[in-house]
N, C-alpha and C. Protein backbone atom coordinates (compact mmCIF):
# COMPACT_ATOMS: atom_id res chain seq x y z
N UNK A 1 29.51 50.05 47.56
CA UNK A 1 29.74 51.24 48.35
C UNK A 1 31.24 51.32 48.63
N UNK A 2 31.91 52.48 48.30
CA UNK A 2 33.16 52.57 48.72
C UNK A 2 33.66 52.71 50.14
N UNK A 3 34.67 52.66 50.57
CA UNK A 3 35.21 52.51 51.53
C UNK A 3 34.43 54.12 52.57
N UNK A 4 35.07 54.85 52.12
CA UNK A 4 35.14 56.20 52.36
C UNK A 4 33.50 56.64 52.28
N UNK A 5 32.25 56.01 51.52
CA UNK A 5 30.63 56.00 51.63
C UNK A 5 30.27 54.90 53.11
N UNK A 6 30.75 54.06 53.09
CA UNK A 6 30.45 53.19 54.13
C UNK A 6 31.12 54.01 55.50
N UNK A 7 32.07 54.60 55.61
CA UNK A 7 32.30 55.18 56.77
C UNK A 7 31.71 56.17 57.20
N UNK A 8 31.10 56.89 56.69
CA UNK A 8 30.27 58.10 56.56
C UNK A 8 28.77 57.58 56.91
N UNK A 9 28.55 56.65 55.85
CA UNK A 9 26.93 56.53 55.80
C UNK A 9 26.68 55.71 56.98
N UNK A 10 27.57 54.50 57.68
CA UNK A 10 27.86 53.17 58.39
C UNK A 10 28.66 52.91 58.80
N UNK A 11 29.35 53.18 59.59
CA UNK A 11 30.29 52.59 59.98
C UNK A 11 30.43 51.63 60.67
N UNK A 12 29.17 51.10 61.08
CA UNK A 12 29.17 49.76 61.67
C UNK A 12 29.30 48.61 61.20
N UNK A 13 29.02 49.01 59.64
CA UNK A 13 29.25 47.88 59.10
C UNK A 13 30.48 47.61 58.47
N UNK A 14 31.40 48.62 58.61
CA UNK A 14 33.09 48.41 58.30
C UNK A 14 33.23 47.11 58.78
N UNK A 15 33.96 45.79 57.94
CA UNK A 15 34.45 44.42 58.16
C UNK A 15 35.57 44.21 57.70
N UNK A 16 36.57 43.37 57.65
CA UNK A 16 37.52 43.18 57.99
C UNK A 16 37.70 42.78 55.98
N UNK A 17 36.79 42.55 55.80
CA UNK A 17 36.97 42.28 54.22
C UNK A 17 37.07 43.91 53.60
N UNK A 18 36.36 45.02 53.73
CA UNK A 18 36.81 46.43 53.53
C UNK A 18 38.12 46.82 53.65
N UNK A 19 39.21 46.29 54.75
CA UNK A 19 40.14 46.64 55.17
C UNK A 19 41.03 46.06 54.13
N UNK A 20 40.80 44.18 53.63
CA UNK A 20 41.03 43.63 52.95
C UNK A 20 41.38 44.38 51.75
N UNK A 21 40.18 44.71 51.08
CA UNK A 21 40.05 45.37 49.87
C UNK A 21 40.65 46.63 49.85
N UNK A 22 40.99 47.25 50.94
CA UNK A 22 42.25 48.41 50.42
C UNK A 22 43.23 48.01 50.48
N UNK A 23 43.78 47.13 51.51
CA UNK A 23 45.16 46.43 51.13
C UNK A 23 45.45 45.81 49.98
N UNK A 24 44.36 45.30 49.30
CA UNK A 24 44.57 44.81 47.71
C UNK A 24 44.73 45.46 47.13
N UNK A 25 44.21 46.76 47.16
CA UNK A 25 44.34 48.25 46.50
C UNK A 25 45.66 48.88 46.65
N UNK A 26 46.49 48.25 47.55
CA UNK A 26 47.74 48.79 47.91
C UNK A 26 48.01 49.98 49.14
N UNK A 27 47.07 49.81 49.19
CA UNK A 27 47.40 50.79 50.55
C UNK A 27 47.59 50.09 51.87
N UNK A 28 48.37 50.67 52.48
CA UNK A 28 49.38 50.42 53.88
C UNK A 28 48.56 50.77 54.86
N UNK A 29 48.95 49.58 56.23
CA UNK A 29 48.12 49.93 57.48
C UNK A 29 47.92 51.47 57.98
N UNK A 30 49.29 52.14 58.11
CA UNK A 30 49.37 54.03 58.12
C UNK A 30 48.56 54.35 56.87
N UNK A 31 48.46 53.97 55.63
CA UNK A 31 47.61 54.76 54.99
C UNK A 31 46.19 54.90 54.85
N UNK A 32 46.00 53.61 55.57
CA UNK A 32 44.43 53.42 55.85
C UNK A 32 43.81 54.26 57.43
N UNK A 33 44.66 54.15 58.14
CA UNK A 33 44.33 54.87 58.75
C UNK A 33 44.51 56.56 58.67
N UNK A 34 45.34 56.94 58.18
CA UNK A 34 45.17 58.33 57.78
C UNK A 34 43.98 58.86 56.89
N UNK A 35 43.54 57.94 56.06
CA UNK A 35 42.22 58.20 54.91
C UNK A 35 41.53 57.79 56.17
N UNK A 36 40.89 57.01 57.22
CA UNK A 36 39.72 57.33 57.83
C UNK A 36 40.01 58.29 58.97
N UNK A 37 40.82 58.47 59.14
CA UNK A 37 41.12 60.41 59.88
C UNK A 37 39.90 61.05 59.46
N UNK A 38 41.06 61.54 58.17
CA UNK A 38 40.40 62.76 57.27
C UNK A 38 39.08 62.53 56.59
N UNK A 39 38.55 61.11 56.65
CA UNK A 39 36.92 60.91 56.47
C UNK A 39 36.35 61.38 57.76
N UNK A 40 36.91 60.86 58.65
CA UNK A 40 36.38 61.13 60.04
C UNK A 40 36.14 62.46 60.19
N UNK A 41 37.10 63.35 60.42
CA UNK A 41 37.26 64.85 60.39
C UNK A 41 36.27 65.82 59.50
N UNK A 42 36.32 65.54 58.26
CA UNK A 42 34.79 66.19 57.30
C UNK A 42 33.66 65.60 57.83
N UNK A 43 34.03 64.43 58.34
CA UNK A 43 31.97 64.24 58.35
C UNK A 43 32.06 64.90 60.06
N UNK A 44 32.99 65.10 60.81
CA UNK A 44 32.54 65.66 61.86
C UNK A 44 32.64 67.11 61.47
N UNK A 45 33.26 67.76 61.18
CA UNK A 45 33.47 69.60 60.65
C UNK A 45 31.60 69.48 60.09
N UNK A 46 31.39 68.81 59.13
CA UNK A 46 30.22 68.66 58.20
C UNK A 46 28.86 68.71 59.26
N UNK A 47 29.17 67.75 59.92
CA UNK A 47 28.03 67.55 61.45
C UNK A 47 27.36 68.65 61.90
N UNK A 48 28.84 69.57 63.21
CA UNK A 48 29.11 70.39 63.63
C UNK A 48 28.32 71.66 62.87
N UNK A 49 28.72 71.40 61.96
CA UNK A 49 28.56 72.97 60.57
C UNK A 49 26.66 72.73 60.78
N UNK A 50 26.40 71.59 60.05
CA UNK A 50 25.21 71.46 60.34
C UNK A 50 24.05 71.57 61.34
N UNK A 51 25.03 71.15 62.04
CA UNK A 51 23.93 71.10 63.49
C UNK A 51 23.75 72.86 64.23
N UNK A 52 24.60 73.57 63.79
CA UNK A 52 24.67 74.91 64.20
C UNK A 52 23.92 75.85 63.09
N UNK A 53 23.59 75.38 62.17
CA UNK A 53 23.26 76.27 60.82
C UNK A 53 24.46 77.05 60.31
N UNK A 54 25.67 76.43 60.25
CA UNK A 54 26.90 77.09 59.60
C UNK A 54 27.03 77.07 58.31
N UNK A 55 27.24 77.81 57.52
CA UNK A 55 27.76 77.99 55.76
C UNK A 55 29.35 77.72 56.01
N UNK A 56 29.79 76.83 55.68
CA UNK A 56 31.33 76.60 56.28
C UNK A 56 31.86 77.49 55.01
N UNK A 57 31.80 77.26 53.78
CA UNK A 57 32.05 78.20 52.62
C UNK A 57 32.16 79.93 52.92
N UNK A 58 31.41 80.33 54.00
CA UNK A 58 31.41 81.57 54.42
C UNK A 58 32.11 81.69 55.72
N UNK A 59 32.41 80.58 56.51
CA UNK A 59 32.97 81.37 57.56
C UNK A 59 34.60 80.70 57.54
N UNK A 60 34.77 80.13 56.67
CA UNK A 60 36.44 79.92 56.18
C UNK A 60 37.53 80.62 55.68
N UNK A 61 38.23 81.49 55.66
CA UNK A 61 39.09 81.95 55.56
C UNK A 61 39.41 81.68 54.12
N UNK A 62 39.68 83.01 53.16
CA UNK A 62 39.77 82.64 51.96
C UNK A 62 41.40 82.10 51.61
N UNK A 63 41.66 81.16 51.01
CA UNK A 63 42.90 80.58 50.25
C UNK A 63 43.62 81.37 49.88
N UNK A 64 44.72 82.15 51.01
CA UNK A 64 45.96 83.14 50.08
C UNK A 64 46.20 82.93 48.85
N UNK A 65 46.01 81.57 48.39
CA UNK A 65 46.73 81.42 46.68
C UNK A 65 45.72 81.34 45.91
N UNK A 66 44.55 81.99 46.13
CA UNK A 66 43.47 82.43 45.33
C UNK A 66 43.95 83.31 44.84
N UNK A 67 44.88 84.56 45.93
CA UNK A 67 44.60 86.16 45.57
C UNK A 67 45.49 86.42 44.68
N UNK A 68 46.12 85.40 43.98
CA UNK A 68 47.43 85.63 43.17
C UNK A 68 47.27 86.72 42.05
């Protein structure tokens, strides 16, 4: 299970050997914590969306650099 499945699916079971294994991967204490931000943040937007019956696809604001 990847880093970013285990935080989502478990996060209880995040261990210190996970943390390990992205630092082997090369990523930096700031970069690890910025990737479980933005995991954090979708699975809560995702939650939220859910728990209300939201289509987030519909109530998002379309991408100015679509309309090119």
């Amino acid at each position: 299970m990847t880093y970013a499945e285990r935080l989502t699916r478990a996060p209880w079971e995040i261990r210190r050997g996970d943390l390990d294994d992205l630092r082997a991967a090369g990523l930096a204490d700031e970069q690890m914590s910025d990737a479980a931000q933005v995991i954090a943040y979708f699975n809560y937007i995702n939650r939220i969306a859910d728990g209300l019956g939201v289509d987030l696809e519909d109530s998002m604001p379309p991408d100015p650099r679509d309309a090119g």
